[in-house]
N, C-alpha and C. Protein backbone atom coordinates (compact mmCIF):
# COMPACT_ATOMS: atom_id res chain seq x y z
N UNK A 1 0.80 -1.17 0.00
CA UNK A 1 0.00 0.00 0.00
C UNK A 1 0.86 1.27 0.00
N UNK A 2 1.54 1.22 0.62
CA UNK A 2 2.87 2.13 0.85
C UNK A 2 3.50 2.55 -0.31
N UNK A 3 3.80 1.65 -1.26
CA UNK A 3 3.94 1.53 -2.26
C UNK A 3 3.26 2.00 -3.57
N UNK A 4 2.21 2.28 -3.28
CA UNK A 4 1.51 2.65 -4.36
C UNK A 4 0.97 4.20 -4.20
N UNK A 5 0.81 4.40 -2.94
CA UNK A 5 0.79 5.94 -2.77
C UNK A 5 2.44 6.79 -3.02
N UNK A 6 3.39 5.81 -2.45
CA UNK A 6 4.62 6.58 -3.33
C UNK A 6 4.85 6.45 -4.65
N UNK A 7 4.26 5.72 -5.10
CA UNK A 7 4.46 5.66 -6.76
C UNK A 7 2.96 6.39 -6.79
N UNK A 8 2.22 6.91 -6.90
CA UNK A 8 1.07 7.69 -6.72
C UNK A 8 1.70 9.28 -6.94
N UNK A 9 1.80 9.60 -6.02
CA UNK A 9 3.10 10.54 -5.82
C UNK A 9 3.94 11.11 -6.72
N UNK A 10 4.59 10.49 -6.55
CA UNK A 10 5.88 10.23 -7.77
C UNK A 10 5.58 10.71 -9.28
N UNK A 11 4.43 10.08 -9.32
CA UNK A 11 3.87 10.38 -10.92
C UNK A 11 3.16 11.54 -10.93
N UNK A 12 2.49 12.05 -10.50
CA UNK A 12 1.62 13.26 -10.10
C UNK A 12 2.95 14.15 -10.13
N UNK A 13 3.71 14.36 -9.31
CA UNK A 13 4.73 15.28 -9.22
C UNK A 13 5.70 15.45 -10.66
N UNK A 14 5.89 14.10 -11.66
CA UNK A 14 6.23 14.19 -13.17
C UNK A 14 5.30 14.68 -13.70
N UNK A 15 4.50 14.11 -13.61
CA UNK A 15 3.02 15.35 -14.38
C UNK A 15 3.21 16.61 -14.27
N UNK A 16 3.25 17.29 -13.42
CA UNK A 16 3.19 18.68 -12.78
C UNK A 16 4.43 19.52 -13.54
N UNK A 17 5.67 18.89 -13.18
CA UNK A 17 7.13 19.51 -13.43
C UNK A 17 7.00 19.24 -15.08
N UNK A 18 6.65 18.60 -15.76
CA UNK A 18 6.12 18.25 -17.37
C UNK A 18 5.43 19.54 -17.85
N UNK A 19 4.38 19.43 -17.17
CA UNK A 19 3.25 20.71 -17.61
C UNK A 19 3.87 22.03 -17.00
N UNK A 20 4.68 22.14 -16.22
CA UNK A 20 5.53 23.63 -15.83
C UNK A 20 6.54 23.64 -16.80
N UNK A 21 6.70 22.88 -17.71
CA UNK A 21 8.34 23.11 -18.49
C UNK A 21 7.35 23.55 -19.56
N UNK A 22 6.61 22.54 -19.94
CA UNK A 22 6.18 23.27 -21.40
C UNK A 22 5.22 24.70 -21.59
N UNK A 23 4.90 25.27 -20.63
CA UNK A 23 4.42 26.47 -20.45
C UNK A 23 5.71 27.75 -20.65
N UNK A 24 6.75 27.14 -19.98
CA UNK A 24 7.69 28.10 -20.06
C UNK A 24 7.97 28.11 -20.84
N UNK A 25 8.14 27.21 -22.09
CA UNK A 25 9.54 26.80 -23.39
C UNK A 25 8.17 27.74 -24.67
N UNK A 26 6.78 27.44 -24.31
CA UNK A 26 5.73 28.43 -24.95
C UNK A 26 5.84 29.88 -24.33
N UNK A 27 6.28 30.56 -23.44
CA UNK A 27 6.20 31.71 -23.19
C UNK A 27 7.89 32.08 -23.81
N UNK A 28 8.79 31.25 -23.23
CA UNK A 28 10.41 31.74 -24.26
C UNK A 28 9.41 31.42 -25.87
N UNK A 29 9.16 31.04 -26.65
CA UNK A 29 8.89 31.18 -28.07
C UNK A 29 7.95 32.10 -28.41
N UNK A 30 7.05 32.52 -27.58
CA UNK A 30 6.29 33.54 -27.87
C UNK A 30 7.43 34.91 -27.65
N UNK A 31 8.15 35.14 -26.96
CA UNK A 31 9.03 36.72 -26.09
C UNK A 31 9.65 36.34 -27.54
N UNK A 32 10.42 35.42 -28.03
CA UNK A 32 11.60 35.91 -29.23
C UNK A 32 10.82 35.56 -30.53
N UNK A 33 9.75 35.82 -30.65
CA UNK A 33 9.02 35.72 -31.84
C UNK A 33 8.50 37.17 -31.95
N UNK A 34 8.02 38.01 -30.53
CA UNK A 34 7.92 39.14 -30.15
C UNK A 34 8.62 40.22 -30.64
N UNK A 35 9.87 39.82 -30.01
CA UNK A 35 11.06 40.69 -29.93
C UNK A 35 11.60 40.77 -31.12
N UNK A 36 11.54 39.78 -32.21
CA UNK A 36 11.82 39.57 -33.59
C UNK A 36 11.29 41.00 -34.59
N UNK A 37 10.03 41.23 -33.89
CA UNK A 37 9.09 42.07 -34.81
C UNK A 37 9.35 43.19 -34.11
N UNK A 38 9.65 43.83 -33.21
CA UNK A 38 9.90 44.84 -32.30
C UNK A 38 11.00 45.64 -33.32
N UNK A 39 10.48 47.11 -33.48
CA UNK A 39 11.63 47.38 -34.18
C UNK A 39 12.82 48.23 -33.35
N UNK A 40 14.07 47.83 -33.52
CA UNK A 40 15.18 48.69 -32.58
C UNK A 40 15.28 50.07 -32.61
N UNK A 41 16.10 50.88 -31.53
CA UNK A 41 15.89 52.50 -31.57
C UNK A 41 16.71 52.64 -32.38
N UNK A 42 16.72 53.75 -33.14
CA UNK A 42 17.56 54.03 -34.06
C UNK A 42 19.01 55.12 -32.71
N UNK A 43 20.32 54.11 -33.23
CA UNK A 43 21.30 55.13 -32.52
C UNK A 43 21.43 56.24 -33.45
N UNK A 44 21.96 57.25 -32.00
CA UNK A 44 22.31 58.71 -32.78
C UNK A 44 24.01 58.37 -32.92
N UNK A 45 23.75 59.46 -34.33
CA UNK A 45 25.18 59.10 -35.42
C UNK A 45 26.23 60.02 -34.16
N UNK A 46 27.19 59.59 -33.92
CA UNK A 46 28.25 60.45 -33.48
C UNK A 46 28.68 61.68 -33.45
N UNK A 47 28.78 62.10 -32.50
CA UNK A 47 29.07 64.02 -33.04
C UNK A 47 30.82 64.25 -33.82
N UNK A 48 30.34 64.99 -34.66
CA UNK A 48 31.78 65.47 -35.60
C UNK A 48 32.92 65.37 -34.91
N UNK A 49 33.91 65.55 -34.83
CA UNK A 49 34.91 65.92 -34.36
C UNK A 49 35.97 67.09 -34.56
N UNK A 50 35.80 68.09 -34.13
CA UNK A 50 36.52 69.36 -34.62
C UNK A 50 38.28 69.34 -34.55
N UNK A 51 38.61 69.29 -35.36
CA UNK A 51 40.40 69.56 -35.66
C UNK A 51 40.90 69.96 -35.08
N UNK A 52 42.14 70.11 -34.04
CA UNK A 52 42.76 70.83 -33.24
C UNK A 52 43.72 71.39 -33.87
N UNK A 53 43.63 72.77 -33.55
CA UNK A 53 44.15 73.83 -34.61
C UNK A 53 46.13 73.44 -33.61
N UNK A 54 47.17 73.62 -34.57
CA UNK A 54 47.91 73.30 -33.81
C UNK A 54 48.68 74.78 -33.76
N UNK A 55 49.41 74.68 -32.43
CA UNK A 55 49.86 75.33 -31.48
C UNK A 55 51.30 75.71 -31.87
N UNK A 56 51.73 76.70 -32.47
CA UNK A 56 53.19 77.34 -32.59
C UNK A 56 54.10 78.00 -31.29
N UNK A 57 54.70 77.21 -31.13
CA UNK A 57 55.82 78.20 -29.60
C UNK A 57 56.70 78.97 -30.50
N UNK A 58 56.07 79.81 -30.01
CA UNK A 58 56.88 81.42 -30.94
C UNK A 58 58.17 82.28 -29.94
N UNK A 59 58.61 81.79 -29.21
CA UNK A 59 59.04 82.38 -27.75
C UNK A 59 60.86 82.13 -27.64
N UNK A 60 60.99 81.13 -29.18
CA UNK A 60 62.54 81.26 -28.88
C UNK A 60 64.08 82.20 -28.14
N UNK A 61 63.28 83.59 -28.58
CA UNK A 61 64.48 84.16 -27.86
C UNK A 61 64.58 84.45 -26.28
N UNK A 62 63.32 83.89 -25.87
CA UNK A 62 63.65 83.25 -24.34
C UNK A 62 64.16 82.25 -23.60
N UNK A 63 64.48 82.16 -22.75
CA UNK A 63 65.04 80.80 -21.81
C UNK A 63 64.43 79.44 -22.12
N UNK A 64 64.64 78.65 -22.44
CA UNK A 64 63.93 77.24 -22.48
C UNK A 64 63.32 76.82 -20.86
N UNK A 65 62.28 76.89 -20.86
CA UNK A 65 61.81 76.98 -19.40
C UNK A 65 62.39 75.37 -18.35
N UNK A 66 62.62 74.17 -18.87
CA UNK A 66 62.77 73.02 -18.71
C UNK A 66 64.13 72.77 -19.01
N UNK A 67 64.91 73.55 -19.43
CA UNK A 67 66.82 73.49 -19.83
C UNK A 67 66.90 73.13 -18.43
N UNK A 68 68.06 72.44 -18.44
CA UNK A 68 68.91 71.66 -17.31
C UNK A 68 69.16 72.46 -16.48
N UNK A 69 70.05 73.58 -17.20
CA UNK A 69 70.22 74.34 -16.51
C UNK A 69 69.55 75.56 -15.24
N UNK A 70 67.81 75.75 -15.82
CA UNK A 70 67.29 76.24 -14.99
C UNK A 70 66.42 75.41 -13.39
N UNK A 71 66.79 74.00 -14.24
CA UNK A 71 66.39 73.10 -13.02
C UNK A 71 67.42 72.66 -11.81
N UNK A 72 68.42 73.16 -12.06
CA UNK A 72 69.49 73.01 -10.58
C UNK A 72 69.03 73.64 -9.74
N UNK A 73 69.30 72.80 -8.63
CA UNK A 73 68.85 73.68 -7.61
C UNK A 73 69.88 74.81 -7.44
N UNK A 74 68.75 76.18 -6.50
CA UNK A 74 69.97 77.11 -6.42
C UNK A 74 70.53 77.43 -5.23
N UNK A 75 71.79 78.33 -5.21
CA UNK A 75 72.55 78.44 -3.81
C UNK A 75 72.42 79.24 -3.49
N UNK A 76 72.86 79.33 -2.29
CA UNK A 76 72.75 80.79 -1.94
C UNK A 76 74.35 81.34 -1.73
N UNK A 77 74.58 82.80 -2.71
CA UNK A 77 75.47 83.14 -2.63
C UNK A 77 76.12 84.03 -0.99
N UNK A 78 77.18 83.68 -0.41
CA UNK A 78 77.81 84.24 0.35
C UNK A 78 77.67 85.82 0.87
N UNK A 79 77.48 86.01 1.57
CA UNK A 79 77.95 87.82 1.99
C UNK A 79 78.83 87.98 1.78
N UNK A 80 80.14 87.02 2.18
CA UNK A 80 81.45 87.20 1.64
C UNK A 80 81.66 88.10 -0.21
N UNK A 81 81.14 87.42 -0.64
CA UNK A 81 81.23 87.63 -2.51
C UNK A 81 80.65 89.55 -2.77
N UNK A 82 79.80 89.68 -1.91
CA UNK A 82 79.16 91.00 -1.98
C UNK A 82 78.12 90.89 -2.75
N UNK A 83 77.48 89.66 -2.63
CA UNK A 83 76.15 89.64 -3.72
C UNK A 83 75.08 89.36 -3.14
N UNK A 84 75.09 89.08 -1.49
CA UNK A 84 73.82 87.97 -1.00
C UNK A 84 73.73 88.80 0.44
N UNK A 85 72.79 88.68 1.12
CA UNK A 85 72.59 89.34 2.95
C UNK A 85 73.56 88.58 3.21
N UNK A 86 73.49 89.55 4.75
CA UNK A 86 74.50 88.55 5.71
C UNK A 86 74.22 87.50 6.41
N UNK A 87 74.59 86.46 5.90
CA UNK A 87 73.75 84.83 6.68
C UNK A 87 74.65 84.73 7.80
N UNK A 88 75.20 85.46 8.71
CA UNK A 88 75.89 84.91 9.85
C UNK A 88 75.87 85.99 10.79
N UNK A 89 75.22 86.75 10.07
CA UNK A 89 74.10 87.89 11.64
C UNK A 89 72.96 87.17 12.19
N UNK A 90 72.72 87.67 13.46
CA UNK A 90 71.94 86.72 14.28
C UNK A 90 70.63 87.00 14.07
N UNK A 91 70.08 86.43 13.26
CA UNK A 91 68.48 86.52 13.24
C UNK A 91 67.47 87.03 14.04
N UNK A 92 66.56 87.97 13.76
CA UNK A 92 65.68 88.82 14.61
C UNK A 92 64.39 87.78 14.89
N UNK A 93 63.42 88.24 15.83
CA UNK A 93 62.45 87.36 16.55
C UNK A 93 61.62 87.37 15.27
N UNK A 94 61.51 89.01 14.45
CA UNK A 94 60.48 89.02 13.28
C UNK A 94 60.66 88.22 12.13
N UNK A 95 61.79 88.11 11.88
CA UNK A 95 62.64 87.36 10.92
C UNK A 95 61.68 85.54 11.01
N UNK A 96 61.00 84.98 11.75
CA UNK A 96 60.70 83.49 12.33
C UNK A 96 58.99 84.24 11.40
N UNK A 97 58.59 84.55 10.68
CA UNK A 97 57.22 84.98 10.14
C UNK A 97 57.59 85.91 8.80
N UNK A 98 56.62 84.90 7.98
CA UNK A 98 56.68 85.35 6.67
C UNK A 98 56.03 86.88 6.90
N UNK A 99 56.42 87.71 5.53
CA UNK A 99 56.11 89.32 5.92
C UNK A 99 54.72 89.42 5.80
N UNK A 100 53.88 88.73 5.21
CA UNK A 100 52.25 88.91 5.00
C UNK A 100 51.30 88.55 6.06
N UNK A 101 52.32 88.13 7.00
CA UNK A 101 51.19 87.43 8.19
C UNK A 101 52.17 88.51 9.72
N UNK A 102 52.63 89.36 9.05
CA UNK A 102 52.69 90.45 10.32
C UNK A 102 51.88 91.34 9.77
N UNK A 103 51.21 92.20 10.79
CA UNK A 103 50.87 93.60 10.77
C UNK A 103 51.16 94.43 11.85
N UNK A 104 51.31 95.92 10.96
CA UNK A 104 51.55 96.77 11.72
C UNK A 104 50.42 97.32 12.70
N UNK A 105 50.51 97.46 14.08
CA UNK A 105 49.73 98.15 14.51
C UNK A 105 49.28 99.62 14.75
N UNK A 106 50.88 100.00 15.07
CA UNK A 106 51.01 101.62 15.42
C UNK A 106 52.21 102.40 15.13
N UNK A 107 52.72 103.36 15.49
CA UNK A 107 53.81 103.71 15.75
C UNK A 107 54.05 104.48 16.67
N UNK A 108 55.20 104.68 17.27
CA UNK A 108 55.94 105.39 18.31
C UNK A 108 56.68 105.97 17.72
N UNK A 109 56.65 107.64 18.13
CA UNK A 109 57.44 108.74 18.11
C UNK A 109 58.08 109.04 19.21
N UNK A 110 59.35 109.19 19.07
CA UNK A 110 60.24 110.35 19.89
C UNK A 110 61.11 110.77 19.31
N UNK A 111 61.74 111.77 19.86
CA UNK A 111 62.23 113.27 19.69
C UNK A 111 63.22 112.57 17.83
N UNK A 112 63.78 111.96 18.04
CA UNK A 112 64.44 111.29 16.78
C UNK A 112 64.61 110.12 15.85
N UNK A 113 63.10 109.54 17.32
CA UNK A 113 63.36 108.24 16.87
C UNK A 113 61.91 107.33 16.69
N UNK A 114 62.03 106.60 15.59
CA UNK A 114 60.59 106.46 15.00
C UNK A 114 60.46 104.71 15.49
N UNK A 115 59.35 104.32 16.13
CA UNK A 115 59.06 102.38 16.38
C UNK A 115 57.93 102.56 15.84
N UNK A 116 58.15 101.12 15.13
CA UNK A 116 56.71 100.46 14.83
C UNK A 116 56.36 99.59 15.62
N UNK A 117 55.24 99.48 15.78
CA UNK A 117 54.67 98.46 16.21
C UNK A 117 54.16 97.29 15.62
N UNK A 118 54.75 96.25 15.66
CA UNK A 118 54.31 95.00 14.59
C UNK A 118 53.58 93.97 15.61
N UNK A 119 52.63 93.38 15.15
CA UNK A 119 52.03 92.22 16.06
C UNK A 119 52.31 91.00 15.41
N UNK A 120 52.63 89.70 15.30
CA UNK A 120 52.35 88.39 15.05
C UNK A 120 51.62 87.75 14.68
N UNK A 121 51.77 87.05 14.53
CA UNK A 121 50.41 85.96 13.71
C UNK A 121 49.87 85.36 15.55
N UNK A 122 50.48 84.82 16.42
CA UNK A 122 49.85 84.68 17.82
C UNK A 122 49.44 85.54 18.38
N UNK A 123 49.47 86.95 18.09
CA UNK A 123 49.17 88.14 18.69
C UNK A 123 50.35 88.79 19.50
N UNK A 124 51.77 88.83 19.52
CA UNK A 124 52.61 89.31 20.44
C UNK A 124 52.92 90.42 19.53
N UNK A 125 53.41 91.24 20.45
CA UNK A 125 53.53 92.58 19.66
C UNK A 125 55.14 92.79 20.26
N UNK A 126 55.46 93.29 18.87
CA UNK A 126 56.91 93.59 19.34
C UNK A 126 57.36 95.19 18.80
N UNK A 127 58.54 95.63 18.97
CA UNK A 127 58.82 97.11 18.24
C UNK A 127 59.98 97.07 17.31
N UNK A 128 59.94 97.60 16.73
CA UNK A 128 61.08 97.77 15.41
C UNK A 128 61.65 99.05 15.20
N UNK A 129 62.72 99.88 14.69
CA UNK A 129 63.43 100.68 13.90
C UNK A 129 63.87 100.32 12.68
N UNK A 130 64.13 101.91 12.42
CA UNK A 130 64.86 101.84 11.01
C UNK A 130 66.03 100.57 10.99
N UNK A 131 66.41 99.67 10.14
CA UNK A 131 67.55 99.14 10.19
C UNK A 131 66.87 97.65 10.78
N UNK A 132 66.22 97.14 11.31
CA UNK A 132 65.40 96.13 12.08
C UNK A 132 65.08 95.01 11.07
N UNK A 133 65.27 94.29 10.81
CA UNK A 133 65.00 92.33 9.94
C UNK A 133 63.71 92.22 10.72
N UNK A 134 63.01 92.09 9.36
CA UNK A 134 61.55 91.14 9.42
C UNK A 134 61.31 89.97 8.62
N UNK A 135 60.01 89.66 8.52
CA UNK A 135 60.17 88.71 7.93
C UNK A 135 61.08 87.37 6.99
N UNK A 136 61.11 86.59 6.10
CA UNK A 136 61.46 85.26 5.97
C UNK A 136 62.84 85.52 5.02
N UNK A 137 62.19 86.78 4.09
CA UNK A 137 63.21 87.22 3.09
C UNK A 137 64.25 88.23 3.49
N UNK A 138 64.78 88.03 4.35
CA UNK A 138 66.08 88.77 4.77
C UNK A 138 65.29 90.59 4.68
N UNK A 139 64.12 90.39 5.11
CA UNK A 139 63.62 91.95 4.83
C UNK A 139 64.62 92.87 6.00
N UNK A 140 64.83 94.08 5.70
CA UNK A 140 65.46 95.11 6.20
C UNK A 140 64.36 96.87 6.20
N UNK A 141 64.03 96.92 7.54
CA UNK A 141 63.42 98.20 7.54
C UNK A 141 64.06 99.22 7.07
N UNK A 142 63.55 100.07 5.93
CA UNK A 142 64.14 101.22 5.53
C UNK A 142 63.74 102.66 5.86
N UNK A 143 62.24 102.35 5.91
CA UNK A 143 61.57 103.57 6.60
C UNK A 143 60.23 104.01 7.37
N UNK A 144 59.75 104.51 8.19
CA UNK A 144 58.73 103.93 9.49
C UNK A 144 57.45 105.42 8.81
N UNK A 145 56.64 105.52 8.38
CA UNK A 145 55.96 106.19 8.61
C UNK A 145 54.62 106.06 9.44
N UNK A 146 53.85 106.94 9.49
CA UNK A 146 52.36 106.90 10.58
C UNK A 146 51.87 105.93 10.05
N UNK A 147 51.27 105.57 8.60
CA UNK A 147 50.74 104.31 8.49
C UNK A 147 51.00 103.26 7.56
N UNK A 148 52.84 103.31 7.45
CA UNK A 148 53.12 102.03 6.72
C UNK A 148 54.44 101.95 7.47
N UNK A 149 55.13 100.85 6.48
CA UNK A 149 56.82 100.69 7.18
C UNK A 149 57.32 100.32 5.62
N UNK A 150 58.09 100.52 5.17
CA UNK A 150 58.87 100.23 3.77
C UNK A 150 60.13 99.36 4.07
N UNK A 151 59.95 98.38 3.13
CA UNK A 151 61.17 97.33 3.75
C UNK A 151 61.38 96.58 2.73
N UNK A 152 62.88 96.50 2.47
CA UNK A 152 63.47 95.93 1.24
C UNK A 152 63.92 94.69 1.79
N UNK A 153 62.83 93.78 0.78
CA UNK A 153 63.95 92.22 1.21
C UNK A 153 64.62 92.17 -0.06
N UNK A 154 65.49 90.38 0.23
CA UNK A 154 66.56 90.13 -0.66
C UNK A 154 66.26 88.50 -0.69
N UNK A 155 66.00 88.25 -2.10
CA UNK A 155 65.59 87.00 -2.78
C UNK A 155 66.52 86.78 -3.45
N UNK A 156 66.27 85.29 -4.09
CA UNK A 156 67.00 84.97 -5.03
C UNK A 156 66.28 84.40 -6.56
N UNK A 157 66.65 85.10 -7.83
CA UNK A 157 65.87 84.87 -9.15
C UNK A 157 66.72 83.62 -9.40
N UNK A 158 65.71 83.43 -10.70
CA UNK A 158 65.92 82.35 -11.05
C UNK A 158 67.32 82.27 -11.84
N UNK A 159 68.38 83.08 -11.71
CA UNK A 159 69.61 82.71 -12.33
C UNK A 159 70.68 82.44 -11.16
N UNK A 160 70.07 82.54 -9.94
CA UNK A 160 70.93 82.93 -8.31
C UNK A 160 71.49 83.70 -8.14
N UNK A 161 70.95 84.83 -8.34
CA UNK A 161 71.41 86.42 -8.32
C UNK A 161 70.45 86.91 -6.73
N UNK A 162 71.29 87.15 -5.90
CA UNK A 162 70.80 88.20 -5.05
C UNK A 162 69.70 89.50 -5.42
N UNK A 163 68.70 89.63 -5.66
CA UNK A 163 67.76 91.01 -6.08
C UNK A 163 66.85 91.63 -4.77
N UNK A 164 67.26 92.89 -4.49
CA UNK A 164 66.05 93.64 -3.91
C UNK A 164 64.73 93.17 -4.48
N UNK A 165 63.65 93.59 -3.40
CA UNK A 165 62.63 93.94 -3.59
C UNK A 165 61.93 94.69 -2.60
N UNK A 166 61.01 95.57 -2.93
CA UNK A 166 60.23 96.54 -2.64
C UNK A 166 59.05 96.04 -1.54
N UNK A 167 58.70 95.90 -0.25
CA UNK A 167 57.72 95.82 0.02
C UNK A 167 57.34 96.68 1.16
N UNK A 168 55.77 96.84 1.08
CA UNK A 168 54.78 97.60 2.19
C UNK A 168 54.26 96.86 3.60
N UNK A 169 53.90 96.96 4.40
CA UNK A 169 53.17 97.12 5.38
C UNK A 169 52.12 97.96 6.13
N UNK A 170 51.35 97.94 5.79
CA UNK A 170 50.52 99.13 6.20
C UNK A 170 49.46 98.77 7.62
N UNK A 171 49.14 99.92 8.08
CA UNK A 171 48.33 99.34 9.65
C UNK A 171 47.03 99.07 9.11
N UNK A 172 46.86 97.89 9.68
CA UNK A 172 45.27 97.29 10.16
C UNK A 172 44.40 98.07 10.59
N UNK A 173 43.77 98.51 10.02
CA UNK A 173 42.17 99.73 10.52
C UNK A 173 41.06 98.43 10.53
């Protein structure tokens, strides 16, 4: 008896998995008989491509920017030679801060003698004269007025030439 309800079973369940295959293998032949007649999107044609006009370096009688030569590193020439600051004077407190991140606050007058007042990037305020090193570039105070300070630093170009330059400070309002 046992026997015949598992073979009972058995067959019923081939029946079933029979009639689930061929439903599917009719729904795959119907989709690509479908899809056959379906007509595709038409792609869009590619956009042109415009010519790149080419580029003339017209600039010969200048430096080759990438020559060997401008890629050495550079030195710094001596005080000794008479071309460079003096690197073996003792560095001022202002001298430890690039010149754009001091400002001036004020100045002090007396009878002959002119201070600025410079503050820090932490806020300490210190005083200066004519003749006084600031900032990073070997700057040198040249002259103190009510609301600037004029001060020539000393860089180095790109051939390692010692060059002035010109810079301001003016007070913070």
């Amino acid at each position: 008896m046992i026997r015949k309800i598992t073979l009972l079973v058995v067959s019923s369940l081939l029946l079933l998995l029979t009639a689930c295959q061929q439903s599917e293998k009719e729904n795959l032949v119907k989709f690509v008989a479908n899809s056959n007649k379906m007509k595709a999107k038409e792609i869009e044609p590619l956009p042109s491509i415009k010519p790149i006009e080419p580029y003339a370096y017209s600039a010969q009688e200048y430096d080759e920017p990438f020559d060997v030569e401008n890629l050495k590193p550079r030195r710094v020439i001596s005080a000794r030679t008479g071309g460079g600051p003096d690197t073996n004077r003792r560095r001022e407190p202002l001298e430890n801060y690039p010149l754009d991140s001091l400002t001036m606050v004020g100045t002090l007058f007396r009878e002959t003698e002119r201070r600025v007042i410079i503050q820090t990037p932490e806020g300490a305020v210190q005083t200066a004269v004519v003749g006084n090193y600031l900032g990073q570039n070997y700057g040198k105070i040249i002259s103190i007025d009510e609301n600037e300070v004029a001060v020539e630093e000393q860089v180095l170009n790109s051939a390692g030439a010692w060059v002035g330059r010109d810079a301001r400070i003016k007070v913070d309002q």
